[in-house]
Protein backbone atom coordinates (compact mmCIF):
# COMPACT_ATOMS: atom_id res chain seq x y z
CA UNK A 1 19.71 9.87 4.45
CA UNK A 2 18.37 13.23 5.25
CA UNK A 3 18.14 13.57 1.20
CA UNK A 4 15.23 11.02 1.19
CA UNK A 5 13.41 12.93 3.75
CA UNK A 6 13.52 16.12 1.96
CA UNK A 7 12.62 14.17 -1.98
CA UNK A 8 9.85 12.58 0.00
CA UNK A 9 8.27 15.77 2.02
CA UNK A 10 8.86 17.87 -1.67
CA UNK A 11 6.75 15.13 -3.86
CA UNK A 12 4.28 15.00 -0.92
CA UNK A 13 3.37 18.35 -0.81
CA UNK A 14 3.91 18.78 -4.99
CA UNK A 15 1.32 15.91 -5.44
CA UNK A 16 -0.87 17.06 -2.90
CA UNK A 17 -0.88 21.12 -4.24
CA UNK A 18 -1.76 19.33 -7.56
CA UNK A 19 -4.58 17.25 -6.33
CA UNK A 20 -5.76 20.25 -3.51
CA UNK A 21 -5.68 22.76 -6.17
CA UNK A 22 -6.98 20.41 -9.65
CA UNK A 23 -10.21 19.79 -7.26
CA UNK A 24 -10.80 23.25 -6.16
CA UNK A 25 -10.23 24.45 -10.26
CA UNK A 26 -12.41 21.68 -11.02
CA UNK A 27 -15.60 22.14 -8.58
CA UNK A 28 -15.21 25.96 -8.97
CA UNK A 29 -15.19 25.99 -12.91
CA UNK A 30 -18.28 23.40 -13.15
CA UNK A 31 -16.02 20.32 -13.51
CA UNK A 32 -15.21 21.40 -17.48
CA UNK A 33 -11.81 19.95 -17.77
CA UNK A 34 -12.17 16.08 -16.04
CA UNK A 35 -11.39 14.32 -19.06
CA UNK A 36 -7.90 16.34 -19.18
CA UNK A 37 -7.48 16.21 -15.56
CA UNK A 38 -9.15 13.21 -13.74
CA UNK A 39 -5.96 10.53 -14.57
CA UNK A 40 -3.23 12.76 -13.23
CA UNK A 41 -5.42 13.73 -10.40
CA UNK A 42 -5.89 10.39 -9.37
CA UNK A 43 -1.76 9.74 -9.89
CA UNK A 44 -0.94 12.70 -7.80
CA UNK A 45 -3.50 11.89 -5.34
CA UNK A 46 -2.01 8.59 -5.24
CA UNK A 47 1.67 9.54 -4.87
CA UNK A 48 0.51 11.50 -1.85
CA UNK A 49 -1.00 9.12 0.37
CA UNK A 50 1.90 6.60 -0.58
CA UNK A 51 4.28 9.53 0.14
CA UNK A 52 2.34 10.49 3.14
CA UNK A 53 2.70 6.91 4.59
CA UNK A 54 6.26 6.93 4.28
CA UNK A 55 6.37 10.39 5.93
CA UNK A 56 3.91 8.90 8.77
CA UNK A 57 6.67 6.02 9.14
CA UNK A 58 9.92 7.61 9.19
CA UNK A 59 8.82 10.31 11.63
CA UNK A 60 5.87 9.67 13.29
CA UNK A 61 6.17 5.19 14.08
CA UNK A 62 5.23 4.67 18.08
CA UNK A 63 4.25 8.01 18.83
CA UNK A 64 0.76 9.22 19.03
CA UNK A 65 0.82 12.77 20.92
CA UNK A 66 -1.39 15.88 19.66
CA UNK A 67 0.23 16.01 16.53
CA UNK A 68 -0.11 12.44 15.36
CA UNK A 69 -3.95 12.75 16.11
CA UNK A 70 -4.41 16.01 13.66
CA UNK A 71 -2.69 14.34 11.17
CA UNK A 72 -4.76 10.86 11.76
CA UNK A 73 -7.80 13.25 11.21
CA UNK A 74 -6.05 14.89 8.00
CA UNK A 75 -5.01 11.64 6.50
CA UNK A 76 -8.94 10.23 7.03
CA UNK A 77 -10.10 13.26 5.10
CA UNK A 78 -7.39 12.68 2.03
CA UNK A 79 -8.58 9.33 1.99
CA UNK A 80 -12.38 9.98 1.70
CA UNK A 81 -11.84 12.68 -0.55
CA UNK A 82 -9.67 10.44 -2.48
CA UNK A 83 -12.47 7.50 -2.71
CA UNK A 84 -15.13 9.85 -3.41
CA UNK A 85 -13.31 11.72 -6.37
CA UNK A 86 -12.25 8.09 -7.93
CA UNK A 87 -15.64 6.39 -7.76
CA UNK A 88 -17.47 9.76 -8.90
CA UNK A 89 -15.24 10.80 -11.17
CA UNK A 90 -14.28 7.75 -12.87
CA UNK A 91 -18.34 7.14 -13.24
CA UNK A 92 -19.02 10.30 -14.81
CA UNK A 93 -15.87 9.44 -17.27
CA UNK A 94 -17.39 6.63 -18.01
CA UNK A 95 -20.59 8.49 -19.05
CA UNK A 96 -19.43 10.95 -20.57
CA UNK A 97 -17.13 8.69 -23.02
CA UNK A 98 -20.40 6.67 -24.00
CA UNK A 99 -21.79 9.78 -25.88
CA UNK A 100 -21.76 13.35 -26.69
CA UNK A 101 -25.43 13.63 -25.39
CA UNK A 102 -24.05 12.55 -21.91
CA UNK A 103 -21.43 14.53 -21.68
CA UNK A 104 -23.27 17.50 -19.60
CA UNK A 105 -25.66 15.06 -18.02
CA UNK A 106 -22.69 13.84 -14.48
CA UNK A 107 -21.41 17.17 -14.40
CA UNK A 108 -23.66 18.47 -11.34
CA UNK A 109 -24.15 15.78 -9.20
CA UNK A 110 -19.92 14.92 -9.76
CA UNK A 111 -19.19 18.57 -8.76
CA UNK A 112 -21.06 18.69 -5.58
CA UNK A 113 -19.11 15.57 -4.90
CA UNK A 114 -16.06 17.54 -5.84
CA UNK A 115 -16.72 20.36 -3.60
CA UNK A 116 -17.35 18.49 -0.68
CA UNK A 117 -13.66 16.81 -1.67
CA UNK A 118 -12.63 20.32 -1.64
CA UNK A 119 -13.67 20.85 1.59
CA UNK A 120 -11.91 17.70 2.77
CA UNK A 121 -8.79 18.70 0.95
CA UNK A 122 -8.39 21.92 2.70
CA UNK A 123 -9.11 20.17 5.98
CA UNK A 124 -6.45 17.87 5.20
CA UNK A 125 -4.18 20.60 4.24
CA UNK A 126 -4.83 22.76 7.98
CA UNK A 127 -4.54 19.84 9.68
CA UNK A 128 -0.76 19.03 7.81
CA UNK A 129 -0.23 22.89 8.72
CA UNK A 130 -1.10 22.81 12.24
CA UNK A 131 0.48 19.68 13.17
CA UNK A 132 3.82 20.89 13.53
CA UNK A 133 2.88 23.53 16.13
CA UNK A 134 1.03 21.78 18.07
């Protein structure tokens, strides 16, 4: 059993180093590279809250001590970040894919969104971090 624990912590953190790090490249660099990136940032981002939930319930069921409440804070942040990267993201897809001439037009207002995102992904991570010392 202890085999399912370790797949499920690895594709946790491999999905969430993918989505952390795709949303820092992609507020830094002026969002150029959303089209190429947006679907398997989503998928990643996906696979680690689903992972996430099945970490929270193998380890974590009943109990609700320091470190459950750092990682009830982290998990809030993945999920807002989450929301606001799918709705903003997949609108400024959508705009861009209706023309060239629109293609430039979401990119600001998406990567503010992005870099707040960023700033709720690193939260997230910190609070993963800290949680096991506590």
């Amino acid at each position: 059993m202890h085999w399912i624990f370790m797949a499920a912590i690895s594709v946790h953190v491999l999905a969430g180093v993918f989505w952390a790090g795709s949303t820092f490249a992609l507020a830094r660099n002026g969002m150029r590279g959303l089209q190429q990136l947006f679907e398997a940032q989503m998928a990643a981002a996906g696979v680690a809250v689903l992972s996430g939930g099945y970490l929270w319930q193998s380890f974590h069921k009943g109990a609700f001590g320091r470190a459950e409440k750092i990682l009830v804070i982290a998990m809030g942040r993945a999920i807002v970040a989450l929301a606001v990267q799918g709705l903003s993201g997949g609108l400024a897809l959508r705009a861009m894919r209706r023309g060239a001439h629109a293609e430039a037009a979401p990119r600001p207002r998406v990567a503010v969104v992005f870099r707040a995102a960023a700033i709720l992904l690193a939260v997230t991570v910190v609070g993963m971090a800290a949680a096991r010392y506590v």
